[in-house]
PDB file of N, CA and C in Angstrom:
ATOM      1  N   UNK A   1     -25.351 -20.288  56.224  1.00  0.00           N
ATOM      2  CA  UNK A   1     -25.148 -21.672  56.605  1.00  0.00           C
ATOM      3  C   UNK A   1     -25.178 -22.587  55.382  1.00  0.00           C
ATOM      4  N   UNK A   2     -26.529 -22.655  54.645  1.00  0.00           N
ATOM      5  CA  UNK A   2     -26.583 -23.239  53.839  1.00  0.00           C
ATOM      6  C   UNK A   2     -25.858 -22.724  52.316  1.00  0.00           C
ATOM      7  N   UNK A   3     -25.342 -21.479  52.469  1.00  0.00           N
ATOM      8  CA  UNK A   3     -25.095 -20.712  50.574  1.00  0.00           C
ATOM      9  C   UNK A   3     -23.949 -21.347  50.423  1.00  0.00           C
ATOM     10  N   UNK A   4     -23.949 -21.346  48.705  1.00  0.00           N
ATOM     11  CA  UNK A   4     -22.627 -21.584  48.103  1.00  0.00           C
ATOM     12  C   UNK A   4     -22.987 -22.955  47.695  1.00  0.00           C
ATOM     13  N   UNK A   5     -21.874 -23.949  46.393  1.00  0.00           N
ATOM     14  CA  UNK A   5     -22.130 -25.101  46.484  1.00  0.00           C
ATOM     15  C   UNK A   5     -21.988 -25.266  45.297  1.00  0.00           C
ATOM     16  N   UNK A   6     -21.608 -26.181  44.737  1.00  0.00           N
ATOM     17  CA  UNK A   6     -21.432 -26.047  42.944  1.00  0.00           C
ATOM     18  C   UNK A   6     -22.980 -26.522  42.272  1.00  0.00           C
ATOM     19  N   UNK A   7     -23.323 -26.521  41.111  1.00  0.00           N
ATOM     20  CA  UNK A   7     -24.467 -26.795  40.257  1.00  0.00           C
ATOM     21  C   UNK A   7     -25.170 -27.792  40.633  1.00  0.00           C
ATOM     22  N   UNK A   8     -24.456 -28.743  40.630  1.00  0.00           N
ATOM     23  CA  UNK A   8     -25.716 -30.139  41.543  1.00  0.00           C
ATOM     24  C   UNK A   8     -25.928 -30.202  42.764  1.00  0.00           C
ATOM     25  N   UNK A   9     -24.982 -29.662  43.399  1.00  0.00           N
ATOM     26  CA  UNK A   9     -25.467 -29.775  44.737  1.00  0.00           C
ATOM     27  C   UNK A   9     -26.756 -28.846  45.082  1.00  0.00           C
ATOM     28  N   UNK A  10     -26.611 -27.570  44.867  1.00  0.00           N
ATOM     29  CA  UNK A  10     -27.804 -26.411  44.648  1.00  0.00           C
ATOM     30  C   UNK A  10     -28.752 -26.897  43.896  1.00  0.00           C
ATOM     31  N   UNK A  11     -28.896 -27.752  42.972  1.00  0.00           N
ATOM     32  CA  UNK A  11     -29.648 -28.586  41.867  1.00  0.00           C
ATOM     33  C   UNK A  11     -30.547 -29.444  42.947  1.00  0.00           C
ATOM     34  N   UNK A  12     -29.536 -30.266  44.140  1.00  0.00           N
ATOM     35  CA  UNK A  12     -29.897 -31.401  44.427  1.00  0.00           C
ATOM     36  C   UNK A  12     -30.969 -30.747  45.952  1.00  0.00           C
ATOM     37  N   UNK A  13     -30.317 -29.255  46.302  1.00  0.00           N
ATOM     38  CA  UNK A  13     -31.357 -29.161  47.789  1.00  0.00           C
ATOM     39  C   UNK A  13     -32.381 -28.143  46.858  1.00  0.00           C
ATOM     40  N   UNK A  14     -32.568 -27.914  45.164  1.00  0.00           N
ATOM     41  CA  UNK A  14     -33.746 -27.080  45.169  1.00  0.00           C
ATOM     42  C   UNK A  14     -34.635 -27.472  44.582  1.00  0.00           C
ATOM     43  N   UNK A  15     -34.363 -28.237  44.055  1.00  0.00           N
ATOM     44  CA  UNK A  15     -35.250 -30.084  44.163  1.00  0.00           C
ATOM     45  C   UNK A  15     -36.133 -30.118  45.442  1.00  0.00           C
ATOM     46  N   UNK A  16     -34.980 -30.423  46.165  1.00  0.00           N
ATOM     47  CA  UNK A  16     -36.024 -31.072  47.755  1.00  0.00           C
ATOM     48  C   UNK A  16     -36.670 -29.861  48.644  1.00  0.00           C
ATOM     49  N   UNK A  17     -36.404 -28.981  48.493  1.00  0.00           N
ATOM     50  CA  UNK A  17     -36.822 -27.540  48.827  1.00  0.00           C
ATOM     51  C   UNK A  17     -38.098 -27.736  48.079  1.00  0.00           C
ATOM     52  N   UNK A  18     -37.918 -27.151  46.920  1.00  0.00           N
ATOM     53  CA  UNK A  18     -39.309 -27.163  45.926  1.00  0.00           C
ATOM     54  C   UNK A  18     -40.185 -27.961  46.087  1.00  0.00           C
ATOM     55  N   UNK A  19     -40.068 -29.659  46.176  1.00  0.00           N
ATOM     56  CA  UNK A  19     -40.598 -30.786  45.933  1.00  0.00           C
ATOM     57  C   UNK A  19     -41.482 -30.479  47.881  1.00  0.00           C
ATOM     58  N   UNK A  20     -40.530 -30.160  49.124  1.00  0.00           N
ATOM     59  CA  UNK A  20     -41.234 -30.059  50.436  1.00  0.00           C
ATOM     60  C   UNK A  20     -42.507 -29.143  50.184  1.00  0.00           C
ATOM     61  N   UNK A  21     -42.248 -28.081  49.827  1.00  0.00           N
ATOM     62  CA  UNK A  21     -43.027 -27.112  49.463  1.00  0.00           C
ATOM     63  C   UNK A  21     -44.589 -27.195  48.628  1.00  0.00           C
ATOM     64  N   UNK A  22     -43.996 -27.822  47.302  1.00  0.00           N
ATOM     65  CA  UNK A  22     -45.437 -27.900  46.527  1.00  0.00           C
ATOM     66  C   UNK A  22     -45.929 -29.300  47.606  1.00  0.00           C
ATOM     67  N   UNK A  23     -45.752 -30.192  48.115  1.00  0.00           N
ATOM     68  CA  UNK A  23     -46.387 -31.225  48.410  1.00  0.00           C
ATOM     69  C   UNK A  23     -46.968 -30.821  49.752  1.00  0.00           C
ATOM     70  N   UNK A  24     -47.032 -29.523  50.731  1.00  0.00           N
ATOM     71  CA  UNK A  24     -47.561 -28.863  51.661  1.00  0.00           C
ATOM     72  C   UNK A  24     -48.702 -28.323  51.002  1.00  0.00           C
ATOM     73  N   UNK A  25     -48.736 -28.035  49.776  1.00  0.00           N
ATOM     74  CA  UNK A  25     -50.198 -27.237  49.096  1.00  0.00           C
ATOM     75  C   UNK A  25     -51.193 -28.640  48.594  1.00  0.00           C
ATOM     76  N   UNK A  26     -50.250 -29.854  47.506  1.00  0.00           N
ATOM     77  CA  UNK A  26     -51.491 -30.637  47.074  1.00  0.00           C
ATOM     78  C   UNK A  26     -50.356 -31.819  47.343  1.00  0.00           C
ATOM     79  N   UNK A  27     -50.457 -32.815  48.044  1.00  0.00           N
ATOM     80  CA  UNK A  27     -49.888 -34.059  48.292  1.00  0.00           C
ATOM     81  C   UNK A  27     -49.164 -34.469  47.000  1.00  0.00           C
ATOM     82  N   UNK A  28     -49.903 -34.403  45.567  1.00  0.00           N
ATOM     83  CA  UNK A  28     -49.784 -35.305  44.430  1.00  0.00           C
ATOM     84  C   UNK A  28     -48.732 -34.707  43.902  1.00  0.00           C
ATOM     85  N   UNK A  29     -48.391 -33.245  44.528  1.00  0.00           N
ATOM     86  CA  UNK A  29     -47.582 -32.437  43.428  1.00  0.00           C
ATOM     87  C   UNK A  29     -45.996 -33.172  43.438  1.00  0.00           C
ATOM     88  N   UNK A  30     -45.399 -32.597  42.062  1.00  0.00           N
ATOM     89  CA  UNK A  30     -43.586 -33.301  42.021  1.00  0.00           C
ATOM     90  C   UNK A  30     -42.678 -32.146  41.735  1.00  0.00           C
ATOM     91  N   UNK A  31     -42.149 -31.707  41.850  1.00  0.00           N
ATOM     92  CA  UNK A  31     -41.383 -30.945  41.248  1.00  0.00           C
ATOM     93  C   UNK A  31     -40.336 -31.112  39.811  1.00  0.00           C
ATOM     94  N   UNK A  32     -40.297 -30.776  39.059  1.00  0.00           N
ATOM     95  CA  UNK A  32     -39.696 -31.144  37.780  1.00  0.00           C
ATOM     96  C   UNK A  32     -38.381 -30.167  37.726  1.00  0.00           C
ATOM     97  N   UNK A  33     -37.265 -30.554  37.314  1.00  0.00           N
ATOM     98  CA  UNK A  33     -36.196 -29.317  37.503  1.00  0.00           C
ATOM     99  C   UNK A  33     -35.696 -29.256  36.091  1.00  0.00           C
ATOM    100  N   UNK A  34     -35.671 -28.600  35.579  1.00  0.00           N
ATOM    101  CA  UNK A  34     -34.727 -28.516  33.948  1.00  0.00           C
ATOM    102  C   UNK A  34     -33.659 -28.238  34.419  1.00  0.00           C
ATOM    103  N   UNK A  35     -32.095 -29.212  33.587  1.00  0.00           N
ATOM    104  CA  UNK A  35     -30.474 -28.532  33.885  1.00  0.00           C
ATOM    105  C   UNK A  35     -30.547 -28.555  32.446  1.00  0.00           C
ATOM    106  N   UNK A  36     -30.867 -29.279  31.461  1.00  0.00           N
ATOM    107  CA  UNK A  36     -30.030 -29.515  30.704  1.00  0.00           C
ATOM    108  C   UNK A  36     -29.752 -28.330  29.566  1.00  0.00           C
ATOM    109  N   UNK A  37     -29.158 -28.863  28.457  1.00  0.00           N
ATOM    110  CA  UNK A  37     -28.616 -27.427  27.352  1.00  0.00           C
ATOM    111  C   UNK A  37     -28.035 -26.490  27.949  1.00  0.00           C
ATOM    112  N   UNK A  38     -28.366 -25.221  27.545  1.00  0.00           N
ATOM    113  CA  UNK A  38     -27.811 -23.525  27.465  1.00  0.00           C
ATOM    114  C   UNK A  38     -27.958 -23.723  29.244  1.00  0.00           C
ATOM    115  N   UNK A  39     -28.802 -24.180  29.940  1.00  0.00           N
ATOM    116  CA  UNK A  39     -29.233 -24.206  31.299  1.00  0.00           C
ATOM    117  C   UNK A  39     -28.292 -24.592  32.066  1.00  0.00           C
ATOM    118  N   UNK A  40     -27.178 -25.436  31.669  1.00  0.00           N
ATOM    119  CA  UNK A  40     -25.543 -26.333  32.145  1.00  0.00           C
ATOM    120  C   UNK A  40     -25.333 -25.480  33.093  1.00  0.00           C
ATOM    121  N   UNK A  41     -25.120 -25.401  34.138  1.00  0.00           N
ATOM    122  CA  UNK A  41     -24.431 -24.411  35.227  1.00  0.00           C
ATOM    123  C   UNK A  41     -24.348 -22.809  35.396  1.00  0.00           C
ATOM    124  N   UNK A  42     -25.976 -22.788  34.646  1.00  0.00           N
ATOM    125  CA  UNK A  42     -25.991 -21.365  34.941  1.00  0.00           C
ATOM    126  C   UNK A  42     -27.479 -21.004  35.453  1.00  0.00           C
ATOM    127  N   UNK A  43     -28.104 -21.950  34.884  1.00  0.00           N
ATOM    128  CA  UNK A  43     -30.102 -21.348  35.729  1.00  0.00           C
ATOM    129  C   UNK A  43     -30.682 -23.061  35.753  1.00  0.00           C
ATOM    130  N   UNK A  44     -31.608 -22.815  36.597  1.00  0.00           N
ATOM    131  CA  UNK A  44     -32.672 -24.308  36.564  1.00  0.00           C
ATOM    132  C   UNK A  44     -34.033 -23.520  35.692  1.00  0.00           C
ATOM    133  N   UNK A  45     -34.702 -24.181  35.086  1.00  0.00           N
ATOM    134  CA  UNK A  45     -36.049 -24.344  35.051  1.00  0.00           C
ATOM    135  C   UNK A  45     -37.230 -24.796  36.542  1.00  0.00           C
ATOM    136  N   UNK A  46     -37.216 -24.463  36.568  1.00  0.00           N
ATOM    137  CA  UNK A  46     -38.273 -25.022  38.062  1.00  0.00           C
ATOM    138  C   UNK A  46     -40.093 -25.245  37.230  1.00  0.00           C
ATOM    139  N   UNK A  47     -40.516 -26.332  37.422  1.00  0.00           N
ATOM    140  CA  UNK A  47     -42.175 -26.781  37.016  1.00  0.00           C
ATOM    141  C   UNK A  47     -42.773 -27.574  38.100  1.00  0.00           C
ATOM    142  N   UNK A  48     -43.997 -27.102  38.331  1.00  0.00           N
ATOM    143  CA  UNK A  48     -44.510 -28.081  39.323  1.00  0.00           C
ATOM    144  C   UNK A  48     -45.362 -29.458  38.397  1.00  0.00           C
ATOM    145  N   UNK A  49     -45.512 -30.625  39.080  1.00  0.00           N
ATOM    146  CA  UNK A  49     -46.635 -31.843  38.018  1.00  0.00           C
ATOM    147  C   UNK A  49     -47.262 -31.772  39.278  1.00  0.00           C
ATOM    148  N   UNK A  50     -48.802 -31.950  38.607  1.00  0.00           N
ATOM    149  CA  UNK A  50     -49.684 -32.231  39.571  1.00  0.00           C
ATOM    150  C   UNK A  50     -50.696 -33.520  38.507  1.00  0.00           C
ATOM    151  N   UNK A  51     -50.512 -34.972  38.849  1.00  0.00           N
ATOM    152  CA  UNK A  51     -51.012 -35.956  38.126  1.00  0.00           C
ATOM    153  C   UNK A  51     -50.522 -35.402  36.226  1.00  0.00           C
ATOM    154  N   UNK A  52     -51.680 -35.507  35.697  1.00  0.00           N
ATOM    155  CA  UNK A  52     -51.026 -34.690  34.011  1.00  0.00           C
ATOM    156  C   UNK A  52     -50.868 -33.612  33.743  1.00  0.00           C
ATOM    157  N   UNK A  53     -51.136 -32.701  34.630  1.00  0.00           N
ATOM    158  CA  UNK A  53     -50.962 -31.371  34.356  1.00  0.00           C
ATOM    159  C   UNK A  53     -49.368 -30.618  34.269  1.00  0.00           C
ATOM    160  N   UNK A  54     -48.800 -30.106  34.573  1.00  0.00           N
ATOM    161  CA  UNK A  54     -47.466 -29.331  34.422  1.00  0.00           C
ATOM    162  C   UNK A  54     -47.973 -27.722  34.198  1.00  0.00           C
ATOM    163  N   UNK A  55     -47.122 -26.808  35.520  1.00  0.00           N
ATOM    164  CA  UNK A  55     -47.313 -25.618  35.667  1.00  0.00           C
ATOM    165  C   UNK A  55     -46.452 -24.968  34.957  1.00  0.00           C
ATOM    166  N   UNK A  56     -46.521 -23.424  34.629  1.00  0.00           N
ATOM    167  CA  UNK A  56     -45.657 -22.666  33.936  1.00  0.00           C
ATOM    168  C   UNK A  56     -44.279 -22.694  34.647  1.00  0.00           C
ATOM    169  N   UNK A  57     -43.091 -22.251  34.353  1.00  0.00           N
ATOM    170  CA  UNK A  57     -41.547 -22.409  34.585  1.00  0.00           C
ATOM    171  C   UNK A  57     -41.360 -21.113  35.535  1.00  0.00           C
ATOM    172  N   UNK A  58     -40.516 -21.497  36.661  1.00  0.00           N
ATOM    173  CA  UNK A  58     -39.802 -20.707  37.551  1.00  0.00           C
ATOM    174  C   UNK A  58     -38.378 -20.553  36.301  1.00  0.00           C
ATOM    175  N   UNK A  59     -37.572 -19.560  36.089  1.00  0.00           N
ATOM    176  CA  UNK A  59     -36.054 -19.762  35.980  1.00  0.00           C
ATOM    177  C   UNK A  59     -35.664 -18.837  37.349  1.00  0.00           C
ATOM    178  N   UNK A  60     -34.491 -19.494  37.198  1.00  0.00           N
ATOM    179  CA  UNK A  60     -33.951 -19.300  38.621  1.00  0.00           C
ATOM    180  C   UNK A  60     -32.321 -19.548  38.328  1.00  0.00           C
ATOM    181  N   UNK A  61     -31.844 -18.285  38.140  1.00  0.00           N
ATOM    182  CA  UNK A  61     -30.190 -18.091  38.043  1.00  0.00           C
ATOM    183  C   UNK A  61     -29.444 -19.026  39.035  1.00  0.00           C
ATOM    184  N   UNK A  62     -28.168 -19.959  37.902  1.00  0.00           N
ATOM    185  CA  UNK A  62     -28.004 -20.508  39.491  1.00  0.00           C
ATOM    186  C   UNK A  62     -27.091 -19.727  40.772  1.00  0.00           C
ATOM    187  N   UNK A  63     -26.470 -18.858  40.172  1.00  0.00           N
ATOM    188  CA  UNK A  63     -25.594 -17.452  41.384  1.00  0.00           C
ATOM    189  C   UNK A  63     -26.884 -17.145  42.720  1.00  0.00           C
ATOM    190  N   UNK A  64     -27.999 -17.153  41.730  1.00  0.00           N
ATOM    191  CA  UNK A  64     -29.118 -16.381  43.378  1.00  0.00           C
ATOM    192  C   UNK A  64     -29.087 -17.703  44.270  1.00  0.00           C
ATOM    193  N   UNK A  65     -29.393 -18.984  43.447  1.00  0.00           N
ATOM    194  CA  UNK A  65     -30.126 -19.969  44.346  1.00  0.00           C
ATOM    195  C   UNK A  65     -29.112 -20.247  45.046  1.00  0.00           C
ATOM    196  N   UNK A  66     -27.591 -20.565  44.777  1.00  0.00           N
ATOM    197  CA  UNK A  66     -26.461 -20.387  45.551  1.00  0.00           C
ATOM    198  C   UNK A  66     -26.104 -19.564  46.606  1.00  0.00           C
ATOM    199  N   UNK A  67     -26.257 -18.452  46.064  1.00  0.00           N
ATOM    200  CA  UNK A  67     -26.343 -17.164  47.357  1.00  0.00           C
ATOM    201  C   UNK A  67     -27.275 -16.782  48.281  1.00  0.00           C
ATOM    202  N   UNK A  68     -28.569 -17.558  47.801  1.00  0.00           N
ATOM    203  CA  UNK A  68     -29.664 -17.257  48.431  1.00  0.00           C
ATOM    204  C   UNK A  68     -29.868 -18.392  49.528  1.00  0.00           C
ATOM    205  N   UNK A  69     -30.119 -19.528  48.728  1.00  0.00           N
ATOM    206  CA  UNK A  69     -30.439 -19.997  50.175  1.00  0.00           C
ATOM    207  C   UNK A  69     -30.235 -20.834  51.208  1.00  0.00           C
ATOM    208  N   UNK A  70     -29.479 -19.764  51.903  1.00  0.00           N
ATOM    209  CA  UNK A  70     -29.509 -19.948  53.427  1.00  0.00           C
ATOM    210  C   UNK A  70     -30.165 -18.134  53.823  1.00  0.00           C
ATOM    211  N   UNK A  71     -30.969 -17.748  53.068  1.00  0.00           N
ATOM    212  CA  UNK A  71     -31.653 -16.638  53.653  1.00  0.00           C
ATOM    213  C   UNK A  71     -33.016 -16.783  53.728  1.00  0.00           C
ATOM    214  N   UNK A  72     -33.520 -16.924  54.906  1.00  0.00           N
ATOM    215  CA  UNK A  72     -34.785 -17.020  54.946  1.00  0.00           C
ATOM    216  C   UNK A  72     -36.283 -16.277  54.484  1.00  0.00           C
ATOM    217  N   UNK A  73     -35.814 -15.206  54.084  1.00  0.00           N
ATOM    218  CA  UNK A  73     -36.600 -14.413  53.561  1.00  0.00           C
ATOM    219  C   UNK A  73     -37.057 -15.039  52.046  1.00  0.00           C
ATOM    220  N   UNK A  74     -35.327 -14.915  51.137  1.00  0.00           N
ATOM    221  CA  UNK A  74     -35.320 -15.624  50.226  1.00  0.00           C
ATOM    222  C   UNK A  74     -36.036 -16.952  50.084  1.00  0.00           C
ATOM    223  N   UNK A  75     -36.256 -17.703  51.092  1.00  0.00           N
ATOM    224  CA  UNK A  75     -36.578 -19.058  51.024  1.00  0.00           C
ATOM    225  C   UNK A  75     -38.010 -19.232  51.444  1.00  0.00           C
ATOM    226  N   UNK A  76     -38.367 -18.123  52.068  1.00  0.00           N
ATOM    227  CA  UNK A  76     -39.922 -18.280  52.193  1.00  0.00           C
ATOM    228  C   UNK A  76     -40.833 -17.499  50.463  1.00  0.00           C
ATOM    229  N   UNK A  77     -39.893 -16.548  49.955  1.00  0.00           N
ATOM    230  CA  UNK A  77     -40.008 -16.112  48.666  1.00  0.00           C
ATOM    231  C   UNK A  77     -40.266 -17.369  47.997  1.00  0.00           C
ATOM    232  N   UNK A  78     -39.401 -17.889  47.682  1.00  0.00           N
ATOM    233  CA  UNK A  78     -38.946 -19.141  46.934  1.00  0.00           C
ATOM    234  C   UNK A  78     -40.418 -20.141  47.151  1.00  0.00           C
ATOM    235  N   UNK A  79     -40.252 -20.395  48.326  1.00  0.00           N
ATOM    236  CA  UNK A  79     -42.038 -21.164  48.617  1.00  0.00           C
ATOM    237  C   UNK A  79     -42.933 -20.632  48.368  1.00  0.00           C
ATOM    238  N   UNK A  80     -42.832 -19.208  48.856  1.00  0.00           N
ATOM    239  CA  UNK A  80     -44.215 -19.252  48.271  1.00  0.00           C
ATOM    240  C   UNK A  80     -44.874 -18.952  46.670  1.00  0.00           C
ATOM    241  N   UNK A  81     -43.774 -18.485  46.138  1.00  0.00           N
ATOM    242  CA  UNK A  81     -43.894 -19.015  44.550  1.00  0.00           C
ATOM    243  C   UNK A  81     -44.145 -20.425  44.017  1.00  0.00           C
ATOM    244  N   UNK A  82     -43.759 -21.365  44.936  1.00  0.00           N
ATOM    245  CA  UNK A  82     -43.912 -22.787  44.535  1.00  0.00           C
ATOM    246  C   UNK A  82     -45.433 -23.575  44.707  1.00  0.00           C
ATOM    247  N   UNK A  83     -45.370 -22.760  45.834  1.00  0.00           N
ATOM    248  CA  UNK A  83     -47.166 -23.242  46.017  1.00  0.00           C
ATOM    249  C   UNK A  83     -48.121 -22.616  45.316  1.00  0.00           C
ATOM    250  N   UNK A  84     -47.670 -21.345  45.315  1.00  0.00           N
ATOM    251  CA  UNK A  84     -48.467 -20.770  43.469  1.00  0.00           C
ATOM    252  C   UNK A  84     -48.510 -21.697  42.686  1.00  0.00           C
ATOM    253  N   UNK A  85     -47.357 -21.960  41.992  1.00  0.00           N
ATOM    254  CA  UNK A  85     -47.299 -22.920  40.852  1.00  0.00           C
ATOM    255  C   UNK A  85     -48.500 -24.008  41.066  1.00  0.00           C
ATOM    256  N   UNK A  86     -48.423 -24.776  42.024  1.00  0.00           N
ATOM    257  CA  UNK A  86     -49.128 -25.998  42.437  1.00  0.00           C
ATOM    258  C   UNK A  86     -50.488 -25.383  42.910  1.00  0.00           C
ATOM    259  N   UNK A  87     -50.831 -23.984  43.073  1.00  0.00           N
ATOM    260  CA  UNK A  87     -52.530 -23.793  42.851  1.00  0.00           C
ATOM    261  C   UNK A  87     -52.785 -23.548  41.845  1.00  0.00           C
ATOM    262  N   UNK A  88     -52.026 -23.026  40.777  1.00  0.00           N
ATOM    263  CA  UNK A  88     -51.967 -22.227  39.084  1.00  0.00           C
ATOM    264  C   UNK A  88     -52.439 -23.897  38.666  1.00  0.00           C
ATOM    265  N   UNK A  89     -51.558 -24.840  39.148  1.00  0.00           N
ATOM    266  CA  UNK A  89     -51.499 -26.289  38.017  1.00  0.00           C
ATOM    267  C   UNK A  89     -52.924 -27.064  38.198  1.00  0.00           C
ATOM    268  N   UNK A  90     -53.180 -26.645  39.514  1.00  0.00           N
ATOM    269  CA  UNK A  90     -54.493 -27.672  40.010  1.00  0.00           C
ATOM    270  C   UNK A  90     -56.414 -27.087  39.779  1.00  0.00           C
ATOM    271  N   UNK A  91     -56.233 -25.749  39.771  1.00  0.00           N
ATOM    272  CA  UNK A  91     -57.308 -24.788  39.895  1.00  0.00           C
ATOM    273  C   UNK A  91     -58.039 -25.271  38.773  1.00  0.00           C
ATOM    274  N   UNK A  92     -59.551 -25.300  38.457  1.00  0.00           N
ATOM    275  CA  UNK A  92     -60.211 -25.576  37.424  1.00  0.00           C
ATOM    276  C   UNK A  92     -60.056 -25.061  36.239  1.00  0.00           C
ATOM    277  N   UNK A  93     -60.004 -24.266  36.135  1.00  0.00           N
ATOM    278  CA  UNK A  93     -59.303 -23.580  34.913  1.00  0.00           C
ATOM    279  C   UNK A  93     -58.246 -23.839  34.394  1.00  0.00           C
ATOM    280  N   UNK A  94     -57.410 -24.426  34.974  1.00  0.00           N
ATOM    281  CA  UNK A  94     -56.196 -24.809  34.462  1.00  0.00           C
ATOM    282  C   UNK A  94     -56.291 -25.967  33.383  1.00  0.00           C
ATOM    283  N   UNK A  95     -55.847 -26.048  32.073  1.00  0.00           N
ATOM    284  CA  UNK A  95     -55.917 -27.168  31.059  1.00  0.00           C
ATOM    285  C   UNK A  95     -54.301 -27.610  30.831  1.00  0.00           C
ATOM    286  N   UNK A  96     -53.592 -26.619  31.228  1.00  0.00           N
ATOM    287  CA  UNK A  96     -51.777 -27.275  31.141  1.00  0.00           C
ATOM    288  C   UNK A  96     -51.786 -29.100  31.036  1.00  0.00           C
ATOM    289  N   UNK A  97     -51.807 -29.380  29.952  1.00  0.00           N
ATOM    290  CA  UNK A  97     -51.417 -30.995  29.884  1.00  0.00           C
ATOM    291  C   UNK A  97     -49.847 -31.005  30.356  1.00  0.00           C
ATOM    292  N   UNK A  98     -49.177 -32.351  30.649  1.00  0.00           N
ATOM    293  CA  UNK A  98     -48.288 -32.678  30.802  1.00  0.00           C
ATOM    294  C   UNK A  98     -47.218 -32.684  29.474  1.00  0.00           C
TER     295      UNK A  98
END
């Protein structure tokens, strides 16, 4: 239903995908997306912010995120890596500045 779609558009629902997701684990969280450089129409960066902190990087080919999701399996994958991120960024131990 949902696959296929050129670079921003897939850009623009894995954004709001990501961003639904981490903000189900900690309200404050944002999602950060890298396109730019070598990254131009071929992978995102994916980071979660939680206030100053910033989590380690998802990459994410853009062919899978295209092909992927409208598969739900894929897309519960996809979440629940995201809410990782956003317990990795928030947990006491964590010192990741922004």
């Amino acid at each position: 239903m949902f696959s296929g779609g050129d670079y921003h558009e897939v850009a623009r629902w894995l954004a709001n995908f990501a961003t639904s997701h981490a903000k189900r684990e900690d309200l404050r969280a944002e999602c950060v997306l890298d396109m730019e450089g070598a990254r131009e129409g071929r992978s995102y960066g994916l980071r979660v912010r939680v206030g100053e902190r910033l989590s380690s990087e998802i990459e994410l080919p853009f062919a899978e995120v295209a092909s992927n999701r409208g598969s739900l399996a894929w897309c519960q994958a996809l979440a629940d890596r995201v809410r990782g991120l956003v317990r990795e960024t928030v947990s006491p131990g964590s010192l990741r500045p922004a």
